[in-house]
C-alpha atoms as a PDB file:
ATOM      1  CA  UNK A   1     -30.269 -22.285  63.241  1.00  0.00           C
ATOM      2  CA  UNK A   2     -33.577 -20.891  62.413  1.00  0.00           C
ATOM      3  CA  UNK A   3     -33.371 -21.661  58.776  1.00  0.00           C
ATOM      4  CA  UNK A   4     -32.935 -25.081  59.247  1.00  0.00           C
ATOM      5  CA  UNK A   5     -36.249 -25.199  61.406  1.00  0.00           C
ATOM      6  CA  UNK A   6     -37.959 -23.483  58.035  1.00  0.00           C
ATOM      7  CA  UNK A   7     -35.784 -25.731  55.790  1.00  0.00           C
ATOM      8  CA  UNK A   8     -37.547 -28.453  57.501  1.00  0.00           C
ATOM      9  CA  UNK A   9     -40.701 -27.114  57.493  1.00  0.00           C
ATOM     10  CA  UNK A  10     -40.234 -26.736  53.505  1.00  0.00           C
ATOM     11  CA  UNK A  11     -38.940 -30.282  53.215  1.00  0.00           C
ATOM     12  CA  UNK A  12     -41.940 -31.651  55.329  1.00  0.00           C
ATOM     13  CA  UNK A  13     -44.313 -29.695  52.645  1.00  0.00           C
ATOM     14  CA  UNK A  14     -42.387 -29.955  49.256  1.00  0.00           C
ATOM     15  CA  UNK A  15     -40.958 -32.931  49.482  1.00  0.00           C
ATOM     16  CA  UNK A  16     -42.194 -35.284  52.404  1.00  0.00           C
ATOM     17  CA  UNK A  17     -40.608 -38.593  51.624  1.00  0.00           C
ATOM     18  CA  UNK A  18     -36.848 -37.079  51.520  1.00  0.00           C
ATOM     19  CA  UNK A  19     -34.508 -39.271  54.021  1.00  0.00           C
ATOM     20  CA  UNK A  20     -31.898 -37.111  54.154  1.00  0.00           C
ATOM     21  CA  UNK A  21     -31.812 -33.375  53.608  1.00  0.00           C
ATOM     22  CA  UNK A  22     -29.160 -31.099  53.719  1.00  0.00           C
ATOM     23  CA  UNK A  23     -28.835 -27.223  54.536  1.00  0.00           C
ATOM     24  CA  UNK A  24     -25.627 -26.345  52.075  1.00  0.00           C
ATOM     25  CA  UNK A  25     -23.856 -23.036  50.842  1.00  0.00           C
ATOM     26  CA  UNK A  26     -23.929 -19.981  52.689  1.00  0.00           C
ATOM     27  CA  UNK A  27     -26.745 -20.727  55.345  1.00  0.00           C
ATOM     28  CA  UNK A  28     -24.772 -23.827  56.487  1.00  0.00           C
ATOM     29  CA  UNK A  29     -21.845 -21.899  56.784  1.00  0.00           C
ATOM     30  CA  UNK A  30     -23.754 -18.742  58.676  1.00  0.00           C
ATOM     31  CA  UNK A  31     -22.496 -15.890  56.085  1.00  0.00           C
ATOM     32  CA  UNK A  32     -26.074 -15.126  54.679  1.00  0.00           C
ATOM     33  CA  UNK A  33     -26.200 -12.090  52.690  1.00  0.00           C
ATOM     34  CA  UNK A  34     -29.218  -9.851  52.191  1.00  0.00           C
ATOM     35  CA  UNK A  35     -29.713 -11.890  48.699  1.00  0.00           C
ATOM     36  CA  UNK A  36     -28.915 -15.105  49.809  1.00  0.00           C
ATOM     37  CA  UNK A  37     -31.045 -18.188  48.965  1.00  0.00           C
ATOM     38  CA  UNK A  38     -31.242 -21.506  51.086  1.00  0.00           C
ATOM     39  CA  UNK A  39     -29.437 -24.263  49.657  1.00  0.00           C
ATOM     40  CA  UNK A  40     -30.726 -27.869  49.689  1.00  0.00           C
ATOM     41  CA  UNK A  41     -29.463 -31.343  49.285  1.00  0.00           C
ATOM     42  CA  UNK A  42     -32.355 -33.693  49.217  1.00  0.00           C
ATOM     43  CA  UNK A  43     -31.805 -37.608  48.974  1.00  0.00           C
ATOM     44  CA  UNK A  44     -34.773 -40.399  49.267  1.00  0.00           C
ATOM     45  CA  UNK A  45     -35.869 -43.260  47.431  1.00  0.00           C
ATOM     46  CA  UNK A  46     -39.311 -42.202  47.329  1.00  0.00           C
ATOM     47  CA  UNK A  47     -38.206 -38.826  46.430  1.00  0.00           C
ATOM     48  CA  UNK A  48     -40.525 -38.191  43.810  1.00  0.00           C
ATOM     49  CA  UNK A  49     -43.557 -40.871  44.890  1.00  0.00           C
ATOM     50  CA  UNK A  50     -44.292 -43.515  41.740  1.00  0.00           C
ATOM     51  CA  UNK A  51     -43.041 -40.638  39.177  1.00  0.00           C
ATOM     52  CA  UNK A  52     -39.937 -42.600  37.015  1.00  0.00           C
ATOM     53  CA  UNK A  53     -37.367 -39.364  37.963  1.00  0.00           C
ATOM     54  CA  UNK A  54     -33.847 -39.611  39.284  1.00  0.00           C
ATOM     55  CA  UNK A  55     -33.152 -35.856  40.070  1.00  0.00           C
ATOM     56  CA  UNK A  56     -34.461 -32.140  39.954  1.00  0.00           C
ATOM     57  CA  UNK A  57     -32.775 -28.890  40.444  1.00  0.00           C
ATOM     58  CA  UNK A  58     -35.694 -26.910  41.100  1.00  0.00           C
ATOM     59  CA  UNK A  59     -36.024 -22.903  42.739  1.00  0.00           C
ATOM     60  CA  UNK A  60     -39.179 -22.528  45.158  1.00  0.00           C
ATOM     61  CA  UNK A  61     -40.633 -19.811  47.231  1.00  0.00           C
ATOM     62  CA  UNK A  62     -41.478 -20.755  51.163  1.00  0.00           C
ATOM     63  CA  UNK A  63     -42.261 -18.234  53.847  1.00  0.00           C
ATOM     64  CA  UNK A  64     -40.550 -15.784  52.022  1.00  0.00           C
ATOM     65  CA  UNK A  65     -37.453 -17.532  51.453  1.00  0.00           C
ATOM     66  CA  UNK A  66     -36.020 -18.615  48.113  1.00  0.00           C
ATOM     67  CA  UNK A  67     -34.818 -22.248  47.873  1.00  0.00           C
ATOM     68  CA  UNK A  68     -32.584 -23.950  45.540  1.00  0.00           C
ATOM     69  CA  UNK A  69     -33.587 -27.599  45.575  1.00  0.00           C
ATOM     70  CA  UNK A  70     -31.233 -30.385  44.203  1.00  0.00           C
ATOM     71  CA  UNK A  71     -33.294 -33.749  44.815  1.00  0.00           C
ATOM     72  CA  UNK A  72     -32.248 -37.060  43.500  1.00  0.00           C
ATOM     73  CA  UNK A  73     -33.365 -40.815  44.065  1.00  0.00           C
ATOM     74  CA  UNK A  74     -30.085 -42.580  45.527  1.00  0.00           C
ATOM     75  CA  UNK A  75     -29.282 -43.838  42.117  1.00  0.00           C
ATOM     76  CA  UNK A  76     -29.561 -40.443  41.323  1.00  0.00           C
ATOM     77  CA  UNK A  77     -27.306 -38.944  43.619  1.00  0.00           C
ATOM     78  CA  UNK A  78     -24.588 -41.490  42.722  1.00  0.00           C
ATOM     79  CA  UNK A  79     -25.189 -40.460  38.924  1.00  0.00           C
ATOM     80  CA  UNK A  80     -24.917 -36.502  38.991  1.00  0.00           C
ATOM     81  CA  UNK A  81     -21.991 -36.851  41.548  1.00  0.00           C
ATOM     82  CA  UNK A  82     -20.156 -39.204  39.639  1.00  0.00           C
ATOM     83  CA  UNK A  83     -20.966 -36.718  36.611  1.00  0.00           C
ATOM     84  CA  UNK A  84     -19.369 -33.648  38.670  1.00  0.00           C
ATOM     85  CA  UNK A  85     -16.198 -35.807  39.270  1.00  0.00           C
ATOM     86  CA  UNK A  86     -15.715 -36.601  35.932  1.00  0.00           C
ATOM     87  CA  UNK A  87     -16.014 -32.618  35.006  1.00  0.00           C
ATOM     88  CA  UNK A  88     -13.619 -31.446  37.996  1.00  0.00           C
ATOM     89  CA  UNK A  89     -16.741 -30.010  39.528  1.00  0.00           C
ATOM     90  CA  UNK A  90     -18.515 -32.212  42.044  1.00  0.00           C
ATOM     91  CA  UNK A  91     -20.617 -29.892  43.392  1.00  0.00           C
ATOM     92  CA  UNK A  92     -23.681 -32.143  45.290  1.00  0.00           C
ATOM     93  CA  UNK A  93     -20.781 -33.840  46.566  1.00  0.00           C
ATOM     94  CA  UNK A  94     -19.660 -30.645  48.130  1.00  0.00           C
ATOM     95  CA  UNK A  95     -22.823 -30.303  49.411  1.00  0.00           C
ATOM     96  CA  UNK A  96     -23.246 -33.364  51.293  1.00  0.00           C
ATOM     97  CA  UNK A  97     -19.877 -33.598  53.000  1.00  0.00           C
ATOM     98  CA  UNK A  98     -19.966 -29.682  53.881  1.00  0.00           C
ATOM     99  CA  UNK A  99     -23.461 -29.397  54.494  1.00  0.00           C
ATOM    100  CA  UNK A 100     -25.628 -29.260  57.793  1.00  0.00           C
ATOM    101  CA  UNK A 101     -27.588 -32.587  57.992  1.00  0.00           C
ATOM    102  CA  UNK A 102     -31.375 -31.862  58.895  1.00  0.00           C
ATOM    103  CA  UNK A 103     -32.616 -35.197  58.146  1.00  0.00           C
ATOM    104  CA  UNK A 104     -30.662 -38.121  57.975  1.00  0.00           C
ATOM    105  CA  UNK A 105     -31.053 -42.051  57.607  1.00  0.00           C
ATOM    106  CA  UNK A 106     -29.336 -45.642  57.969  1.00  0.00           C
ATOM    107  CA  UNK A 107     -27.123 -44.799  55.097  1.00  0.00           C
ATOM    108  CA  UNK A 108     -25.778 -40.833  56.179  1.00  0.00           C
ATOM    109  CA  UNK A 109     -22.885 -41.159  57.699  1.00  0.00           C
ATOM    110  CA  UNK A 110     -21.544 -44.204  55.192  1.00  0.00           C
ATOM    111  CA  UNK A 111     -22.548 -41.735  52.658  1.00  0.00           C
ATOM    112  CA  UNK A 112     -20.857 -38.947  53.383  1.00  0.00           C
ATOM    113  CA  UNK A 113     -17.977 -40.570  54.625  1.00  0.00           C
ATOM    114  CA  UNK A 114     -17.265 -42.122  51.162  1.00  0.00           C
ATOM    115  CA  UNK A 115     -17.670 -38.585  49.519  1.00  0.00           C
ATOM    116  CA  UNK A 116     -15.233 -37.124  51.863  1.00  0.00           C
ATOM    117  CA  UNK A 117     -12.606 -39.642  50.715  1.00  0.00           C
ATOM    118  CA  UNK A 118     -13.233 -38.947  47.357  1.00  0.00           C
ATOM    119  CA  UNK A 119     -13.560 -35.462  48.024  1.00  0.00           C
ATOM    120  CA  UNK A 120      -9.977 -35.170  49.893  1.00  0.00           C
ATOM    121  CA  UNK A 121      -8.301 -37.084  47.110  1.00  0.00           C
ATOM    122  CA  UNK A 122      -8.909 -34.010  44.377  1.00  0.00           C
ATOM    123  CA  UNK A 123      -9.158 -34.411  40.810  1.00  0.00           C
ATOM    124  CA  UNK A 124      -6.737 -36.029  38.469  1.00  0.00           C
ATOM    125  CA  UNK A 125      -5.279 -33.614  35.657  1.00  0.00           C
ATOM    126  CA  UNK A 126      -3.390 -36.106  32.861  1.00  0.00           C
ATOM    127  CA  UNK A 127      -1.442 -34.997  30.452  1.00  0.00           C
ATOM    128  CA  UNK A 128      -3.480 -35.061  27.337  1.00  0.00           C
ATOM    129  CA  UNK A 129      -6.413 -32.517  29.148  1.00  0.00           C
ATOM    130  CA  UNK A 130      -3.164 -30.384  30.652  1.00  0.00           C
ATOM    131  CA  UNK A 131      -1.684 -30.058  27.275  1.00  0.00           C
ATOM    132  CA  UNK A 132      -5.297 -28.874  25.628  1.00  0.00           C
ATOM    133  CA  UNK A 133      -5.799 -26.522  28.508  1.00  0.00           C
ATOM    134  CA  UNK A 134      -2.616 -24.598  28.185  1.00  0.00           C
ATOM    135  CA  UNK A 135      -2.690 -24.764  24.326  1.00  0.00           C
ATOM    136  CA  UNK A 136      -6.096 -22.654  25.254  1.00  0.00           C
ATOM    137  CA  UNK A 137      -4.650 -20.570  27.379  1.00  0.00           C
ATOM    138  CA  UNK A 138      -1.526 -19.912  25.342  1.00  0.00           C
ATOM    139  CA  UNK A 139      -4.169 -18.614  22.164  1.00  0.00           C
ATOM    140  CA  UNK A 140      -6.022 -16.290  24.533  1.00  0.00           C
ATOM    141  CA  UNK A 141      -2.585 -15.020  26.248  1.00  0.00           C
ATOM    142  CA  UNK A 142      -1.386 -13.878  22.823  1.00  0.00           C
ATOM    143  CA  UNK A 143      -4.920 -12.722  21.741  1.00  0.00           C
ATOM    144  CA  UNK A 144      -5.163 -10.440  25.094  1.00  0.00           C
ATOM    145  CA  UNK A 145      -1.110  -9.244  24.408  1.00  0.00           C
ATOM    146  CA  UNK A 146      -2.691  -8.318  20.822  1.00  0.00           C
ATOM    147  CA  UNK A 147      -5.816  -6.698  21.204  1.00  0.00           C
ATOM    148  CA  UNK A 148      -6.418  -2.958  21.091  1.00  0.00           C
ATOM    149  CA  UNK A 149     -10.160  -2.532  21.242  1.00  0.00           C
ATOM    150  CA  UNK A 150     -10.947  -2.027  24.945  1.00  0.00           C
ATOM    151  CA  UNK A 151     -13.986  -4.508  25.205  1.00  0.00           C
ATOM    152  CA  UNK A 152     -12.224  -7.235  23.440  1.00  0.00           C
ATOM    153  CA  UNK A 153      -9.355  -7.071  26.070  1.00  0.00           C
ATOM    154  CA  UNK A 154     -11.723  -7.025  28.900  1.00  0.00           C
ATOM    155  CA  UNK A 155     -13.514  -9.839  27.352  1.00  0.00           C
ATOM    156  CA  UNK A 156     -10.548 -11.843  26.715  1.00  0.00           C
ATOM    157  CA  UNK A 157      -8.975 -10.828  30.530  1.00  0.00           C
ATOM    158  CA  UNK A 158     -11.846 -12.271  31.985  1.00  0.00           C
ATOM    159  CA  UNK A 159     -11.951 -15.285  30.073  1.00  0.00           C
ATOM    160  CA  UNK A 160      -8.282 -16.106  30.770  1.00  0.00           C
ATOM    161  CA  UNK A 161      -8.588 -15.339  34.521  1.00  0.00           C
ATOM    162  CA  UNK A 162     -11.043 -18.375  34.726  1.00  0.00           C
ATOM    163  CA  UNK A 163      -9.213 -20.895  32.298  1.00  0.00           C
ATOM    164  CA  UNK A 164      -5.786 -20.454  34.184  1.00  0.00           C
ATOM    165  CA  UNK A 165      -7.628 -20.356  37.641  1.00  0.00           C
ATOM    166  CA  UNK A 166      -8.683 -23.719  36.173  1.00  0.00           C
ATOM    167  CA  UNK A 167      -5.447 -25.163  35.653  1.00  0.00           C
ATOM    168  CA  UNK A 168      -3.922 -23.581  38.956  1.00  0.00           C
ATOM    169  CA  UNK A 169      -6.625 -25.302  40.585  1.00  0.00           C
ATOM    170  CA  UNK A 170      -6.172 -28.836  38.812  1.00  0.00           C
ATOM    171  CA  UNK A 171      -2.132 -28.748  38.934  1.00  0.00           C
ATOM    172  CA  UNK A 172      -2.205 -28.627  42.479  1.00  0.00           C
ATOM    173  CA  UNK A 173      -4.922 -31.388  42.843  1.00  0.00           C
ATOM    174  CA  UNK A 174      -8.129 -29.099  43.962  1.00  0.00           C
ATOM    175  CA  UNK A 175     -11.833 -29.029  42.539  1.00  0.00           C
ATOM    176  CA  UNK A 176     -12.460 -26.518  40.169  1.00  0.00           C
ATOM    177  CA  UNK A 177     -15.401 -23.762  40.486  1.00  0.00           C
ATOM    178  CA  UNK A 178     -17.459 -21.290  39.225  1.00  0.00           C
ATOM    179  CA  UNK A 179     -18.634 -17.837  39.376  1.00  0.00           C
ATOM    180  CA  UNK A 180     -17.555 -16.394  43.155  1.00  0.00           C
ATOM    181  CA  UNK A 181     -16.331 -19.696  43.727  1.00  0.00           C
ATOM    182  CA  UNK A 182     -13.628 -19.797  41.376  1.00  0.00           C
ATOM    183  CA  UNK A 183     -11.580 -17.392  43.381  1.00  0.00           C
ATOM    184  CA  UNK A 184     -12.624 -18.531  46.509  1.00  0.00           C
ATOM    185  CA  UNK A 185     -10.851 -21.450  45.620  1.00  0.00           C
ATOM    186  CA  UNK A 186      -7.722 -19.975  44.360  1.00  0.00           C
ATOM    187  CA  UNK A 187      -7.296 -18.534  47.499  1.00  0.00           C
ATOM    188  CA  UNK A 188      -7.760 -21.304  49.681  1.00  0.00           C
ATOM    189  CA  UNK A 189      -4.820 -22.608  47.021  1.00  0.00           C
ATOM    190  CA  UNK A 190      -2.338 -20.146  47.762  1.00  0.00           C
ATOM    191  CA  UNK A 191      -3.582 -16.606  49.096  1.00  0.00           C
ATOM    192  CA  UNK A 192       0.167 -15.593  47.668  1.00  0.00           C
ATOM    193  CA  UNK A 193      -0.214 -16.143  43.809  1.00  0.00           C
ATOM    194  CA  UNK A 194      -4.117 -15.323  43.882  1.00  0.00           C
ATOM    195  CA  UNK A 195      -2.945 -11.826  44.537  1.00  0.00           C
ATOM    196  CA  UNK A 196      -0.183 -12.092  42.209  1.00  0.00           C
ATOM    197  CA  UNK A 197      -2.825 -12.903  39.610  1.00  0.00           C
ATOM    198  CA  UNK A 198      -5.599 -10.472  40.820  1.00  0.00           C
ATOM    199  CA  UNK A 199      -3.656  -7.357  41.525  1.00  0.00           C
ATOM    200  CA  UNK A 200      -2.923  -6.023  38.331  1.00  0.00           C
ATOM    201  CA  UNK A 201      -6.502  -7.823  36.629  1.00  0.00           C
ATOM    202  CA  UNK A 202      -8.382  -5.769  39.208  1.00  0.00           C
ATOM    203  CA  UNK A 203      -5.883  -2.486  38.814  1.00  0.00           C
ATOM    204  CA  UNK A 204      -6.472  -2.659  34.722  1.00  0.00           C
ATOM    205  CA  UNK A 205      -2.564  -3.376  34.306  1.00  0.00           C
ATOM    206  CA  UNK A 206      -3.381  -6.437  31.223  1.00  0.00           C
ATOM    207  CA  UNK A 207       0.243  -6.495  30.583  1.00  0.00           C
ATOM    208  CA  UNK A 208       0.889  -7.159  34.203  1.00  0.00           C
ATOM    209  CA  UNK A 209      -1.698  -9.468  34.349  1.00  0.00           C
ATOM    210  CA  UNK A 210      -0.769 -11.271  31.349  1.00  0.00           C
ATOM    211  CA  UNK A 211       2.950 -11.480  32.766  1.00  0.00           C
ATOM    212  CA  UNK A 212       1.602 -13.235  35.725  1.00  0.00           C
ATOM    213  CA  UNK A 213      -0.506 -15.664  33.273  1.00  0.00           C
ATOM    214  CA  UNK A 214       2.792 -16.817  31.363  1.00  0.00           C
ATOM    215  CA  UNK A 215       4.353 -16.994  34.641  1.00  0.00           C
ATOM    216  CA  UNK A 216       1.765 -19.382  36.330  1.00  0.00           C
ATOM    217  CA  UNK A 217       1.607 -20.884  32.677  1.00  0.00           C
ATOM    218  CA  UNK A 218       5.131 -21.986  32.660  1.00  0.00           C
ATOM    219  CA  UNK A 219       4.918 -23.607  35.991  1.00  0.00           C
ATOM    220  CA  UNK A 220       2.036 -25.741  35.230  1.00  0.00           C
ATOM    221  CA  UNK A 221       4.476 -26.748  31.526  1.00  0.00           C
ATOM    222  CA  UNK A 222       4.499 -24.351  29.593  1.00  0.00           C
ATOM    223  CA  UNK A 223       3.187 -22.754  26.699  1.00  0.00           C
ATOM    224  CA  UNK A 224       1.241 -25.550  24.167  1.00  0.00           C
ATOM    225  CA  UNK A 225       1.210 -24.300  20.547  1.00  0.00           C
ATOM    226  CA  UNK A 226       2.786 -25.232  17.481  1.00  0.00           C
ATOM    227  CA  UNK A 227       2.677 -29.440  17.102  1.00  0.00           C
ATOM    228  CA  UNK A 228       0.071 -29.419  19.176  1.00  0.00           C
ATOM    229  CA  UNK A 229      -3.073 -31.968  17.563  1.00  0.00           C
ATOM    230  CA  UNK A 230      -6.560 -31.624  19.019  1.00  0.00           C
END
């Protein structure tokens, strides 16, 4: 891969101490597009020399290539991933089990084999965060069946498309996402019901779309309104 040879050469020059260093995103997974950046996971305890820093999400420019950096101490690491657990979203952690290992030390494979576990497991979805979600989705279901002003709709339609992606993703145990991601994800879910929720979004048909909202509401519990206490 010959942007893994200029990853490297980057990481050499940027950020020399880095013991392991990951190619992630679409690079790793060959499906560059003409805007596509280079991805990087970058893990060392000397990371950042005698500087008291844990982590940096940082864009450069290298031989004409944009890079998006995410550096941490180990500490560090452990810290922010632990933090994108906790918010359904571990996203580092995504990078180092998926990613394309350009450097790697004594603790890689350990590493990355704990993530994976954790990774496979999915995210837990209790009842109290359930019940606020579709109490949220509920409101904006019957402020998109109201509305009449055009931009308000499409406002609202996009807004609910993401929170009940969310909470198809979550009921059936998978990592939520954002931005291209999110459906990405909802298809790798069930190909069947991402269609069943995209068709009529894409098509314009809001009633449709809301239709197939209450439907996928009802199978995650249910509409969440009156009683409800927040």
């Amino acid at each position: 891969m010959d942007h893994a040879e200029r990853a490297e050469r980057f990481v050499a020059s940027t950020y020399p101490h880095a013991e392991i260093a990951i190619v992630a995103g679409s690079t790793a997974r060959e499906e560059r597009t003409a805007t596509s950046d280079i991805d990087l996971l970058l893990i060392g305890a000397y990371l950042f020399g005698q500087v008291p820093q844990s982590g940096e999400a940082a864009t450069h420019e290298f031989e004409g290539e944009i890079f998006e950096v995410f550096a941490y101490t180990p500490q560090g690491f452990e810290e922010w991933a632990d933090r994108g657990v906790t918010q359904q979203r571990p996203v580092i952690a995504h990078m180092l089990v998926e990613g394309v290992a350009i450097r790697e030390n004594a603790a890689f494979d350990a590493l990355r084999s704990r993530w994976s576990d954790i990774l496979a497991a999915g995210p837990r979805l209790d009842v109290t965060e359930s019940r606020l979600r579709r109490y949220m989705i509920t409101d904006l279901l019957d402020d998109l069946r109201d509305a009449t002003d055009v931009l308000e709709q499409r406002v609202i339609a996009g807004t609910l498309f993401e929170r009940i992606a969310e909470l198809m993703l979550l009921d059936g145990g998978r990592w939520v996402a954002t931005g291209k991601w999110l459906p990405r994800r909802l298809r790798d879910l069930s190909q069947e019901r991402a269609d069943l929720l995209s068709t009529p979004l894409l098509a314009d048909d809001l009633a449709g779309f809301a239709d197939r909202v209450e439907a996928e509401l009802e199978r995650a519990g249910g509409r969440v309104q009156a009683g409800f206490v927040r």
